[in-house]
C-alpha atoms as a PDB file:
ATOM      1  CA  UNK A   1      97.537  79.532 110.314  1.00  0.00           C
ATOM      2  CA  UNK A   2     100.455  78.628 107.817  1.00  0.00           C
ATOM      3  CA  UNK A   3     100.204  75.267 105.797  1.00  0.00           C
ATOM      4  CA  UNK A   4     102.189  73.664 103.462  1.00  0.00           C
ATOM      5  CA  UNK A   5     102.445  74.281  99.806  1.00  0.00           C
ATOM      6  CA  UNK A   6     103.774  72.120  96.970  1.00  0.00           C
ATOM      7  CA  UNK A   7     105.513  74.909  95.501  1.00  0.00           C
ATOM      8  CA  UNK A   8     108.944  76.565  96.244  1.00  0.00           C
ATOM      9  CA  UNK A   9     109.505  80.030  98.073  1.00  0.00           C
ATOM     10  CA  UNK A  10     105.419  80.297  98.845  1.00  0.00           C
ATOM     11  CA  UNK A  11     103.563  79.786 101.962  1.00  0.00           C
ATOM     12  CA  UNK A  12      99.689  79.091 101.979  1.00  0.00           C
ATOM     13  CA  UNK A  13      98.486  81.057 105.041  1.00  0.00           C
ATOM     14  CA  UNK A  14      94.732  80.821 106.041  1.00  0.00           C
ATOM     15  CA  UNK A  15      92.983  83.707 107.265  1.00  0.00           C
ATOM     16  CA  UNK A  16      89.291  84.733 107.224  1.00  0.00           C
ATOM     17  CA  UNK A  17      89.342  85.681 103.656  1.00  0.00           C
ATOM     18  CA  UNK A  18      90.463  81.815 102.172  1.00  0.00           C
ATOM     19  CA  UNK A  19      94.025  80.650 101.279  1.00  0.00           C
ATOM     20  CA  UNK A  20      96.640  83.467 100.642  1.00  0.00           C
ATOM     21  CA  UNK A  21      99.634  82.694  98.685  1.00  0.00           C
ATOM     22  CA  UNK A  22     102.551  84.381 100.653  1.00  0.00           C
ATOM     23  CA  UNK A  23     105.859  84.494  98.440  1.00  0.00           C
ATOM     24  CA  UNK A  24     109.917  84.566  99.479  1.00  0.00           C
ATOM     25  CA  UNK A  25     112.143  86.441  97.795  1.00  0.00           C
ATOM     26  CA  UNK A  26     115.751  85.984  98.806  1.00  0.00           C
ATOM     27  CA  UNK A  27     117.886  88.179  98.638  1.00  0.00           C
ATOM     28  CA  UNK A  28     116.252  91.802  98.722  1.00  0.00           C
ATOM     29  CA  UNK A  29     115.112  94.372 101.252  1.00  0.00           C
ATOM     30  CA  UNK A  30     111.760  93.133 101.514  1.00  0.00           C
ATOM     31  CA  UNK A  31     111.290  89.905 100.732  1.00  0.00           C
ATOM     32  CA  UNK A  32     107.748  88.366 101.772  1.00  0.00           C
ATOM     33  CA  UNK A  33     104.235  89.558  99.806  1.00  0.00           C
ATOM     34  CA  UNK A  34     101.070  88.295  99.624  1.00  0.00           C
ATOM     35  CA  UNK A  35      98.474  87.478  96.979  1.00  0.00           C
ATOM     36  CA  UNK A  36      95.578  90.036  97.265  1.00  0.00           C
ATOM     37  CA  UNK A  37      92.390  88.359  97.975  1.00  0.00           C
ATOM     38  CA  UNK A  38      89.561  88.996  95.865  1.00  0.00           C
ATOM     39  CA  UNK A  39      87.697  91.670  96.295  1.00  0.00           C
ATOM     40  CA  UNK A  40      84.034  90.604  97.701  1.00  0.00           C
ATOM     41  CA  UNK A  41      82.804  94.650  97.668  1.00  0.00           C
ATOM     42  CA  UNK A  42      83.060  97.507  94.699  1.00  0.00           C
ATOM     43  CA  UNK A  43      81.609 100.228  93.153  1.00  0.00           C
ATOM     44  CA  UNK A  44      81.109 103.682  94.719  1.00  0.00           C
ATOM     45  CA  UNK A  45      80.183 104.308  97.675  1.00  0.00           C
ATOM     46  CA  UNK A  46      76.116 105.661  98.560  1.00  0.00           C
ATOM     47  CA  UNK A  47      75.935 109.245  99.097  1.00  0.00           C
ATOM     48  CA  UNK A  48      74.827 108.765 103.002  1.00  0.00           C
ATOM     49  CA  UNK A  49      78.170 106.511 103.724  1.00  0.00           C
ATOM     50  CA  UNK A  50      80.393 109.613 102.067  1.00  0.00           C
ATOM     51  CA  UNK A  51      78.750 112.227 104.042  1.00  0.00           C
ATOM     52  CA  UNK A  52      79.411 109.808 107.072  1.00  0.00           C
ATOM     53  CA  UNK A  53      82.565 109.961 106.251  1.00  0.00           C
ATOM     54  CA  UNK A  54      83.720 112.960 105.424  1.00  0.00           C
ATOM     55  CA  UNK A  55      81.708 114.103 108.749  1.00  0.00           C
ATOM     56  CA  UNK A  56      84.315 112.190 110.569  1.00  0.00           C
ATOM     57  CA  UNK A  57      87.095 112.850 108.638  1.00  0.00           C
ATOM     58  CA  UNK A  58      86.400 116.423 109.226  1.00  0.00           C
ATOM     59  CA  UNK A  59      86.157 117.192 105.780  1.00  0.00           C
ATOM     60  CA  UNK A  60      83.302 118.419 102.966  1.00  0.00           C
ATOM     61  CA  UNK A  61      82.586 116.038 100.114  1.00  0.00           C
ATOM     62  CA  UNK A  62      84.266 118.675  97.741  1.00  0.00           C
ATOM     63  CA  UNK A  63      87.444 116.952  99.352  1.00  0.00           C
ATOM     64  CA  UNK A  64      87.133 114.007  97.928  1.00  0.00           C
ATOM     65  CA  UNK A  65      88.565 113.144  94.505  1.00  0.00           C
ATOM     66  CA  UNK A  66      87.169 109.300  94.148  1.00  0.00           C
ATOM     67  CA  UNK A  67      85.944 107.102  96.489  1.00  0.00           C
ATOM     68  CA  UNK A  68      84.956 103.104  96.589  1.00  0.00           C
ATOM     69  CA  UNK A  69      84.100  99.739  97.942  1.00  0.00           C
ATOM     70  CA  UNK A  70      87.468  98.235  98.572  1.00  0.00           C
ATOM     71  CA  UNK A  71      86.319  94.940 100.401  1.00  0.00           C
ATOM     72  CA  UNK A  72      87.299  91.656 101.018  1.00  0.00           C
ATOM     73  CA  UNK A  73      86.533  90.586 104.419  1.00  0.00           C
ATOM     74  CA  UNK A  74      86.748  94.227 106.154  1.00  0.00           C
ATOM     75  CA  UNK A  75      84.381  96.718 105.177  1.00  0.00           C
ATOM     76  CA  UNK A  76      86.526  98.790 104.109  1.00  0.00           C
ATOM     77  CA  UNK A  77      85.723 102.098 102.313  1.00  0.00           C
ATOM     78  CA  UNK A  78      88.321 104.126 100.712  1.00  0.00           C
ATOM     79  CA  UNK A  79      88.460 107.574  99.668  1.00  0.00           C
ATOM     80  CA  UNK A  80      91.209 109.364  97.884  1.00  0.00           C
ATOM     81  CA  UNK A  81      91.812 113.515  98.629  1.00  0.00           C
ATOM     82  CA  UNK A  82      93.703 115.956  96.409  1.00  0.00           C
ATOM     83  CA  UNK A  83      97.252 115.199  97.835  1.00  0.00           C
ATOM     84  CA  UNK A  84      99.412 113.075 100.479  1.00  0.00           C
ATOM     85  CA  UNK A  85      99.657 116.404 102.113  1.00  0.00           C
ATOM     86  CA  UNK A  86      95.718 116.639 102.499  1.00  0.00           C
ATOM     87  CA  UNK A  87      95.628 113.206 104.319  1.00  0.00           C
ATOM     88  CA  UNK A  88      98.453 114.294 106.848  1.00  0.00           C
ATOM     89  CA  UNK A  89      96.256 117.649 108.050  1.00  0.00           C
ATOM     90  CA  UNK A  90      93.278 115.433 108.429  1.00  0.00           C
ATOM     91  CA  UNK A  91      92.195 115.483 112.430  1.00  0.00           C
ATOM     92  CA  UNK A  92      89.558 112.818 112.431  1.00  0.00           C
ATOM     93  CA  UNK A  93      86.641 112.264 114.834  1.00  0.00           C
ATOM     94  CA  UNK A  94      85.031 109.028 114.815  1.00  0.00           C
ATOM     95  CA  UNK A  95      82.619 109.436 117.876  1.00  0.00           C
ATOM     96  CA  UNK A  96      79.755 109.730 115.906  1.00  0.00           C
ATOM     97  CA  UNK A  97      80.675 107.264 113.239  1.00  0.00           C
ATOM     98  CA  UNK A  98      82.119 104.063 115.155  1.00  0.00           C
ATOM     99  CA  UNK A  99      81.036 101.326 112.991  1.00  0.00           C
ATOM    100  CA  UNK A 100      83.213 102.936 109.777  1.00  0.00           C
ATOM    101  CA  UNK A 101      86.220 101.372 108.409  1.00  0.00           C
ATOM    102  CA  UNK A 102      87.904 104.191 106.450  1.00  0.00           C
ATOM    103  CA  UNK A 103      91.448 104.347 104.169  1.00  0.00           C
ATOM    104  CA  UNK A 104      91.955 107.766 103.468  1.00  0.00           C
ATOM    105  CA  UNK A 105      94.576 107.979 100.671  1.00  0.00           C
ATOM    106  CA  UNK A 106      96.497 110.688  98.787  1.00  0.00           C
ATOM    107  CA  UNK A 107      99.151 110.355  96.133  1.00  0.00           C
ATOM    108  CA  UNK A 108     102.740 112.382  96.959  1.00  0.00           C
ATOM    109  CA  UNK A 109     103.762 114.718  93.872  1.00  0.00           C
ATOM    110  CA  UNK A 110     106.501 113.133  91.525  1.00  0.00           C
ATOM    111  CA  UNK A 111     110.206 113.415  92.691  1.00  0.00           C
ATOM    112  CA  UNK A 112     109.113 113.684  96.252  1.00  0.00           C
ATOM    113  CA  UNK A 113     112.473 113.484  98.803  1.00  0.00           C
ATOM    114  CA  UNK A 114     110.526 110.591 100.268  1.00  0.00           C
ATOM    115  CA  UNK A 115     110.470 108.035  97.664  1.00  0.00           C
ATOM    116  CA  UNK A 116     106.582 107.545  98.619  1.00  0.00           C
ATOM    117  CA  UNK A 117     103.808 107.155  95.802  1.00  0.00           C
ATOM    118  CA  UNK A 118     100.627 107.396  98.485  1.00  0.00           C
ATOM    119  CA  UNK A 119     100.078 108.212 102.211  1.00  0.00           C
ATOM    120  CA  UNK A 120      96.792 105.663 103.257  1.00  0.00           C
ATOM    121  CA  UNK A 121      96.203 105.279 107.073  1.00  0.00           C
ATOM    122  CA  UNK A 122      93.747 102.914 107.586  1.00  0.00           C
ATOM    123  CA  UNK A 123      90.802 104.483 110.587  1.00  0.00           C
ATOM    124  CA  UNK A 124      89.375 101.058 111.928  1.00  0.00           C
ATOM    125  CA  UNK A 125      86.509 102.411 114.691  1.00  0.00           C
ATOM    126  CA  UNK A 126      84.556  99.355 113.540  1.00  0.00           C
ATOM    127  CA  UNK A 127      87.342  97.126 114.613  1.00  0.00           C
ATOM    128  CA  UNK A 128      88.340  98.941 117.975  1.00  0.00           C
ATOM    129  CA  UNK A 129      90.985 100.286 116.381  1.00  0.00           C
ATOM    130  CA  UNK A 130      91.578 103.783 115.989  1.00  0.00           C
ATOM    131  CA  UNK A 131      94.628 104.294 113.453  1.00  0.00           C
ATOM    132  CA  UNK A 132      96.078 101.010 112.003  1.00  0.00           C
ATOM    133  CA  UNK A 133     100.136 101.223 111.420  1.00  0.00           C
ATOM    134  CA  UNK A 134     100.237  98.857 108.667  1.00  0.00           C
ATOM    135  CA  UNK A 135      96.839  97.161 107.280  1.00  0.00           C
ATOM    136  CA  UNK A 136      97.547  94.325 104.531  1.00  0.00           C
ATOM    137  CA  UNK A 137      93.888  93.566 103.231  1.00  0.00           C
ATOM    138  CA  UNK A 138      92.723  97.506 102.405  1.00  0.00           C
ATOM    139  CA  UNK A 139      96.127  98.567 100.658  1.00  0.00           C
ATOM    140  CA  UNK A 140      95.374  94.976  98.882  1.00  0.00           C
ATOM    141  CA  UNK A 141      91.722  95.881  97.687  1.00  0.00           C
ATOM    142  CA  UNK A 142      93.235  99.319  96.977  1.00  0.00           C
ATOM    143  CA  UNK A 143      95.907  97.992  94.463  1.00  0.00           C
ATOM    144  CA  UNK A 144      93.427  96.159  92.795  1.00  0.00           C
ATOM    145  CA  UNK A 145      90.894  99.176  92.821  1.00  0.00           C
ATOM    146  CA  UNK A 146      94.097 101.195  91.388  1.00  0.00           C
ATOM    147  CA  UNK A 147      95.055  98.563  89.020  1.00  0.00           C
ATOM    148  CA  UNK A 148      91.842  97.687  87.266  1.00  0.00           C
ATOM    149  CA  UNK A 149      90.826 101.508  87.230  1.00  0.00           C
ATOM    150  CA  UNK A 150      93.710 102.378  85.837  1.00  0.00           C
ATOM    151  CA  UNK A 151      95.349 104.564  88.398  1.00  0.00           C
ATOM    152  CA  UNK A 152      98.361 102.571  88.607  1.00  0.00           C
ATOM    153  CA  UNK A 153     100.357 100.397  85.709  1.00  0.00           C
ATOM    154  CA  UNK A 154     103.318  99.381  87.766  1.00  0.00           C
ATOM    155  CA  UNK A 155     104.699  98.977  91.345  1.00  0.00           C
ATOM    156  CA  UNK A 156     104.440 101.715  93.556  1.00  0.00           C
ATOM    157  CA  UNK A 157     104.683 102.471  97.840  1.00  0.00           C
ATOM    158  CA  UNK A 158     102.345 102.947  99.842  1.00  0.00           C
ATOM    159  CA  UNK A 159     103.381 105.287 103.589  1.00  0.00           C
ATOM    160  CA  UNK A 160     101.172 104.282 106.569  1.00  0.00           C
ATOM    161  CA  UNK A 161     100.881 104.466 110.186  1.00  0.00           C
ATOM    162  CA  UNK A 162     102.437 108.490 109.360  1.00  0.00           C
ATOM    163  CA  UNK A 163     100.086 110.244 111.492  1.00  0.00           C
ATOM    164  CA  UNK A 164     100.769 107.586 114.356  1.00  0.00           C
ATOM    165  CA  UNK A 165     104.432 108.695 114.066  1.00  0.00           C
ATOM    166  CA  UNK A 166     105.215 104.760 112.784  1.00  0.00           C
ATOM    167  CA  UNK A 167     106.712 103.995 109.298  1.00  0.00           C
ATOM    168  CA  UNK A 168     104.521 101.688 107.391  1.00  0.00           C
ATOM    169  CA  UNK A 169     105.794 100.536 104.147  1.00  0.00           C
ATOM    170  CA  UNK A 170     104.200  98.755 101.218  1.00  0.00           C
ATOM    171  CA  UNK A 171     104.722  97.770  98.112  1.00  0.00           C
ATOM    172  CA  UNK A 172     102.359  97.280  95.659  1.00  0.00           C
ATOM    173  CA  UNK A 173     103.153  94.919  92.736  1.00  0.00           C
ATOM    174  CA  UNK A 174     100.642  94.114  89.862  1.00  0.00           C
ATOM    175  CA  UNK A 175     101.218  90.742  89.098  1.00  0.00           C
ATOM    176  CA  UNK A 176     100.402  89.946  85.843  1.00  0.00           C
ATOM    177  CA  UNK A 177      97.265  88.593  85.728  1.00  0.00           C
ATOM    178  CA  UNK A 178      95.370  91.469  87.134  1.00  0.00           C
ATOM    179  CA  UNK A 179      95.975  91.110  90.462  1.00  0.00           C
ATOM    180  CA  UNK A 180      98.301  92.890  92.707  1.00  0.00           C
ATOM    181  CA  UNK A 181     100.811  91.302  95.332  1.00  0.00           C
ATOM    182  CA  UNK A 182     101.548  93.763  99.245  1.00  0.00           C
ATOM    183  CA  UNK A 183     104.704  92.921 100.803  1.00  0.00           C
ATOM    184  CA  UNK A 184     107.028  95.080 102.531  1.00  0.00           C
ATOM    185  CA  UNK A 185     110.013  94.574 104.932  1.00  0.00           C
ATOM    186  CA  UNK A 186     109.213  93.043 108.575  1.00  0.00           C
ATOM    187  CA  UNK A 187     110.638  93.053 111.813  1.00  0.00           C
ATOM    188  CA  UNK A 188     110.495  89.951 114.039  1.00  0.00           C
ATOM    189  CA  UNK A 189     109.900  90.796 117.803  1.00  0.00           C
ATOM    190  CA  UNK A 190     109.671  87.205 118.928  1.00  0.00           C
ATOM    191  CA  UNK A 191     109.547  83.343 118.076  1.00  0.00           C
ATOM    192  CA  UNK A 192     108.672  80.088 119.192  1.00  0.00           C
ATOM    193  CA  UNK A 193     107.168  76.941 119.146  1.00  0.00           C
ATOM    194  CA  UNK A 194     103.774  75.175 120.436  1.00  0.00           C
ATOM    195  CA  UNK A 195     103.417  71.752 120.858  1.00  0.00           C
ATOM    196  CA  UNK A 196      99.712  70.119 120.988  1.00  0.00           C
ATOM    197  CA  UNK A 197      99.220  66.862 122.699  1.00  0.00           C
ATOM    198  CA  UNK A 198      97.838  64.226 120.298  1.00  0.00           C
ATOM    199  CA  UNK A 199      95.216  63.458 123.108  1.00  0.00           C
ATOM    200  CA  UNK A 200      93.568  66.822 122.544  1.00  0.00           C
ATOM    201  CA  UNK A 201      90.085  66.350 121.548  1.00  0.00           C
ATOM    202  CA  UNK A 202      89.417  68.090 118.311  1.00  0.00           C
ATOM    203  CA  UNK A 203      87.265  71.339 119.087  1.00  0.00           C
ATOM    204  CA  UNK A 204      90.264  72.188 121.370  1.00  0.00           C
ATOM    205  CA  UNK A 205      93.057  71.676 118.686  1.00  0.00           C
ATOM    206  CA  UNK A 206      90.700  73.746 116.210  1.00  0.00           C
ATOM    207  CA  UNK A 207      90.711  76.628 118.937  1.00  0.00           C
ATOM    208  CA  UNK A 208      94.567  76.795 118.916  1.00  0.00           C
ATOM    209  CA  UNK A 209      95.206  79.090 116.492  1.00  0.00           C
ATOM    210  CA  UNK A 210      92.438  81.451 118.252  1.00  0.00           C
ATOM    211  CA  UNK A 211      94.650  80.810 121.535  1.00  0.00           C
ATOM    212  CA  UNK A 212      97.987  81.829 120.421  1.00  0.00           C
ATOM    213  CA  UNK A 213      96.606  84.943 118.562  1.00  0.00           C
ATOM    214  CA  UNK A 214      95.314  85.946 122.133  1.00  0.00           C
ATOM    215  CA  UNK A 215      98.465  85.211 123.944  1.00  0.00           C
ATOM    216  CA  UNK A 216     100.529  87.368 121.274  1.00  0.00           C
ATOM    217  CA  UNK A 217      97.779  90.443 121.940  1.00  0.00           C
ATOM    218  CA  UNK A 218      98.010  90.315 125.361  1.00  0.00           C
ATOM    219  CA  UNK A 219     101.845  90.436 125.011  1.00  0.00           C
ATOM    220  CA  UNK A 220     101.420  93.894 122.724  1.00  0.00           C
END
């Protein structure tokens, strides 16, 4: 739910993870990008969990260049292959592994026609999901998993939703203070407006947010 904020071009928007700062920026291609929340989960990840993985990945553990932790509210665990071209021949299978969240990521060579830096669909079993076009809060933990690794100094983009035949975009932005900002352009399907009676008892106006984010599902 958005709120107000004191200062000009951001919007505080409140989500499971806290207060996100979103910022505007007229005047170019993709102008809205969030603060990264902090990252609640690091640190490699236990042999068992990789093997899980990779199992339904469809891959060996040789595969796999680095992986981590990258949570902060999903449990999301990340693991990055030899290439962007690796990620696009992966043919998952989740059926034995439904409770994994999964970003498999791999970096495009330099000078690639594309102008992408990293290919990272996001595999959400856990979350009824099975392939996630766009997913803000893992390519946010994995900036700041880049950033404070050193993987990345600067901004880079991120491809996703490839495999789904969609065309994600990020960008990833280190900020400054060692934190990264995801933005990206958007499209807007549909607006409106709600109006709540004042007579509305309190437990129902605190379930309105939950209401509208089921009426915009079941319009998907």
């Amino acid at each position: 739910m958005p709120t107000t904020s004191r200062r000009p071009g951001v919007v505080v928007q409140e989500c499971a993870a806290g207060l996100v700062n979103v910022h505007r920026e007229t005047g170019v291609a993709a102008p809205l990008a969030f603060t990264a929340p902090p990252t609640t989960r690091s640190g490699p990840l236990s042999d068992e969990v990789l093997v899980s993985i990779c199992t339904a990945l469809r891959i060996g553990p040789e595969d796999v260049v680095a992986h981590q932790w990258v949570v902060n509210g999903p449990e999301w665990a990340a693991v990055q292959l030899g290439s962007a071209q690796d990620v696009l021949d992966l043919q998952p299978d989740f059926s034995s592994h439904p409770d994994l969240m999964v970003g498999a990521l791999g970096f495009y060579p330099d000078g690639a026609d594309n102008a992408a830096d990293l290919e990272i669909p996001g595999f959400a079993p856990a979350a009824g999901i099975a392939e996630d076009p766009v997913t803000g809060s893992l390519n946010a933990s994995v900036g700041q998993w880049f950033l404070r690794s050193g993987r990345i100094t600067g901004e880079y983009t991120a491809f996703q939703g490839t495999l789904l035949h969609r065309t994600g975009r990020l960008r990833i932005t280190p900020d400054g203070t060692g934190n990264v900002l995801v933005g990206g352009a958007t499209t807007t399907l549909f607006r409106g407006t709600a109006e709540a009676p004042t007579c509305w008892p309190p437990a129902l106006l605190a379930l309105l947010p939950l209401m509208l984010r089921s009426a915009v599902g079941a319009r998907r």
